[in-house]
C-alpha atoms as a PDB file:
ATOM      1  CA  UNK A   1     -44.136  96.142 -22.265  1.00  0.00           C
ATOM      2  CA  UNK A   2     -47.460  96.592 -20.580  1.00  0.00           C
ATOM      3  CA  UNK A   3     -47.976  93.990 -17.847  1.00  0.00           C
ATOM      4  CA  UNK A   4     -51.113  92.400 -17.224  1.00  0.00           C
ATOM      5  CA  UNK A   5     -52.017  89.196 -15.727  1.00  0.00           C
ATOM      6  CA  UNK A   6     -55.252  88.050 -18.814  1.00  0.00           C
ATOM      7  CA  UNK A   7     -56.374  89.224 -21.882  1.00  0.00           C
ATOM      8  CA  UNK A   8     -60.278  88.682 -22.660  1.00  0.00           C
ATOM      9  CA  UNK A   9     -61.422  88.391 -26.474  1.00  0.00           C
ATOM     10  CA  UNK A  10     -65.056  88.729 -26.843  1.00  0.00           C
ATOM     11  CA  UNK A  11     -66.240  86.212 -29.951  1.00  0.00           C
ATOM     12  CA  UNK A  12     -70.125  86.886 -29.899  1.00  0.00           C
ATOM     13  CA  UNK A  13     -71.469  84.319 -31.976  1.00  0.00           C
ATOM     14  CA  UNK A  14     -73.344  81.820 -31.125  1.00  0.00           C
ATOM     15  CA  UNK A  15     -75.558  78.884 -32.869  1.00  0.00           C
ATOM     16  CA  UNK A  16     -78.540  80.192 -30.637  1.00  0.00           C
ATOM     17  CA  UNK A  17     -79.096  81.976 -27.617  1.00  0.00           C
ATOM     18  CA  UNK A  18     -78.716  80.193 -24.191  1.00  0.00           C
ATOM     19  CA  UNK A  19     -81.757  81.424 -22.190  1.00  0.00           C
ATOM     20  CA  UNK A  20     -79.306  81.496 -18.787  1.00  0.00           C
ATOM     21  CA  UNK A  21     -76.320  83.456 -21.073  1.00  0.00           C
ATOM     22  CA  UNK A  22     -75.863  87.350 -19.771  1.00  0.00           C
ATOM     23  CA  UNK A  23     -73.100  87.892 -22.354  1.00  0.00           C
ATOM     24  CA  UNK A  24     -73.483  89.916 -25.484  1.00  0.00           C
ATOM     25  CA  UNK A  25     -73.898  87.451 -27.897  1.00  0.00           C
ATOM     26  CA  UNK A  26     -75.412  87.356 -31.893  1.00  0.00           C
ATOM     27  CA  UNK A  27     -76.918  83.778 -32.678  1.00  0.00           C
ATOM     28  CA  UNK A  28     -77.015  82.927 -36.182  1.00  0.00           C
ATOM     29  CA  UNK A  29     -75.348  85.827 -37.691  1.00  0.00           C
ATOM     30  CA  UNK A  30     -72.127  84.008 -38.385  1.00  0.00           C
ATOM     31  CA  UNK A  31     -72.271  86.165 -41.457  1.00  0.00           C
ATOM     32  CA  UNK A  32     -71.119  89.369 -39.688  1.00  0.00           C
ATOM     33  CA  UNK A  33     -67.771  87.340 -38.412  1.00  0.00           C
ATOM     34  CA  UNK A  34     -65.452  88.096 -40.777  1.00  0.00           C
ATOM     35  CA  UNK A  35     -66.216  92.401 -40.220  1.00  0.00           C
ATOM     36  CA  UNK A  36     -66.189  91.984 -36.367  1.00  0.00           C
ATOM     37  CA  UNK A  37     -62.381  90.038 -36.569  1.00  0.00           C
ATOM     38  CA  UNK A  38     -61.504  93.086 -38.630  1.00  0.00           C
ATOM     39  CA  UNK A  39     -62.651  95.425 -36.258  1.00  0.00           C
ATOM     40  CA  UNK A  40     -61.798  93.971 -33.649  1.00  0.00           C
ATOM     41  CA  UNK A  41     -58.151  93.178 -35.187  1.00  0.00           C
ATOM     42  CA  UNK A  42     -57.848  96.971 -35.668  1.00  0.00           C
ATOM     43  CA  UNK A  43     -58.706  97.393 -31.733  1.00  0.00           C
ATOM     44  CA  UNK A  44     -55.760  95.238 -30.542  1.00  0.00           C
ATOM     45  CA  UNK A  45     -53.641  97.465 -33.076  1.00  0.00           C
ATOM     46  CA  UNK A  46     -54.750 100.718 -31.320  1.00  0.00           C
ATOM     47  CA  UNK A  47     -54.594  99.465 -28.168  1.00  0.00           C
ATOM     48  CA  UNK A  48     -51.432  97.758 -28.079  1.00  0.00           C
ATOM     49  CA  UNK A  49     -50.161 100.972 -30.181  1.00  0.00           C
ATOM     50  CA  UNK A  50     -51.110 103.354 -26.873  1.00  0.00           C
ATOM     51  CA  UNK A  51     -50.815 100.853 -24.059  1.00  0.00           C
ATOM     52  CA  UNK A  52     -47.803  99.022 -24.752  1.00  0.00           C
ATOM     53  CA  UNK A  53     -47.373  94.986 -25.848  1.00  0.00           C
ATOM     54  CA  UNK A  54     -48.894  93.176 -23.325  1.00  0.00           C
ATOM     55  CA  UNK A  55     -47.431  89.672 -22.240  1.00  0.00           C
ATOM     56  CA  UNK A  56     -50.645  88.083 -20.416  1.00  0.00           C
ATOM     57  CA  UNK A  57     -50.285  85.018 -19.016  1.00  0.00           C
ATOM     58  CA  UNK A  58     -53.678  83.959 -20.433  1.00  0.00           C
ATOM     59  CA  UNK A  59     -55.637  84.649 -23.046  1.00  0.00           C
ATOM     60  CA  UNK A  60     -59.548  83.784 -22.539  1.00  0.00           C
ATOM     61  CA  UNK A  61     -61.233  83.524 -25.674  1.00  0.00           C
ATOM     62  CA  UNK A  62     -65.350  83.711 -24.840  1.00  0.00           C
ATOM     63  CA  UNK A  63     -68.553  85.111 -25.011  1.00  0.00           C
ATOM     64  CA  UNK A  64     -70.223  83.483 -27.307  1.00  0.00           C
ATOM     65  CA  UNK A  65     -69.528  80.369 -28.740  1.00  0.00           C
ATOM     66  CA  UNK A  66     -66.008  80.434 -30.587  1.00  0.00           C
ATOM     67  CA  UNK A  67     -65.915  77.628 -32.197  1.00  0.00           C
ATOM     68  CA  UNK A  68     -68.607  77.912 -34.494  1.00  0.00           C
ATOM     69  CA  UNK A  69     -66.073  80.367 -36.418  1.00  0.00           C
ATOM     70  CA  UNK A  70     -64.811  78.743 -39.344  1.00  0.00           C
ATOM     71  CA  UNK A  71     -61.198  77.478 -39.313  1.00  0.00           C
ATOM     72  CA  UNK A  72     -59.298  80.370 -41.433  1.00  0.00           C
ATOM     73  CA  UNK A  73     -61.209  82.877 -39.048  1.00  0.00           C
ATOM     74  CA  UNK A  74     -59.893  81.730 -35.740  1.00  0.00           C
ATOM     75  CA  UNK A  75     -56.736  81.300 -37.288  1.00  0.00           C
ATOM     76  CA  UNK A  76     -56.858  85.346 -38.102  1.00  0.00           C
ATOM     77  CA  UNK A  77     -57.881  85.919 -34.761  1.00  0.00           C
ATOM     78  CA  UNK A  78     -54.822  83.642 -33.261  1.00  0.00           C
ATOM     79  CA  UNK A  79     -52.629  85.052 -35.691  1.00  0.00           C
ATOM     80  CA  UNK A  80     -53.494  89.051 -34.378  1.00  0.00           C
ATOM     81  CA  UNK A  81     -52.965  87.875 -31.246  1.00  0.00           C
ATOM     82  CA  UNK A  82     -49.455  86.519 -31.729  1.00  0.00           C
ATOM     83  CA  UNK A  83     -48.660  89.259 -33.372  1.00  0.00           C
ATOM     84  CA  UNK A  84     -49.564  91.921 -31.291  1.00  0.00           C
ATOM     85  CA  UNK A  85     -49.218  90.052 -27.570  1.00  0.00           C
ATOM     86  CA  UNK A  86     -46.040  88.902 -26.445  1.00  0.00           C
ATOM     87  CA  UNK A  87     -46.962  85.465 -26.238  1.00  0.00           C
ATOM     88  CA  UNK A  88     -42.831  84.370 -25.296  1.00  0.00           C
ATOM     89  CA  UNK A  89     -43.934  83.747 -21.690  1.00  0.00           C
END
């Protein structure tokens, strides 16, 4: 089990662009959500695959705005995360 003290998710999308915001972020193009949590859902499988399961002892979830995903979405993304982090902790 890998140890590490935080685990950062990157959501990117925003409902527009905060002129003082430096992170990477895609306003309005909530329709490219669904193929980012699948990409990025296959990330945390290769990772944790060659690193190890880590068990953080947070989990930030930023960047953008992440609640402007729909429901079922962040529910995918929570779900990945439980399954792939060891959350026991």
């Amino acid at each position: 089990m890998a140890q590490v003290a935080a685990v950062y998710v990157h959501v990117p999308f925003c409902t527009t662009k905060c002129h003082y915001c430096d992170f990477y972020s895609l306003a309005g193009h909530l329709h490219l959500a669904d193929d980012y949590l699948a990409a990025l859902a296959n990330e945390i499988t290769l990772q944790t695959a060659h690193f190890g399961t880590p068990a953080p002892e947070t989990i930030f979830i930023g960047g953008g705005t992440p609640t402007v995903l729909a429901p079922d979405q962040l529910l995918t993304l929570l779900a990945k995360s439980r399954e792939c982090l060891n959350l026991a902790a």
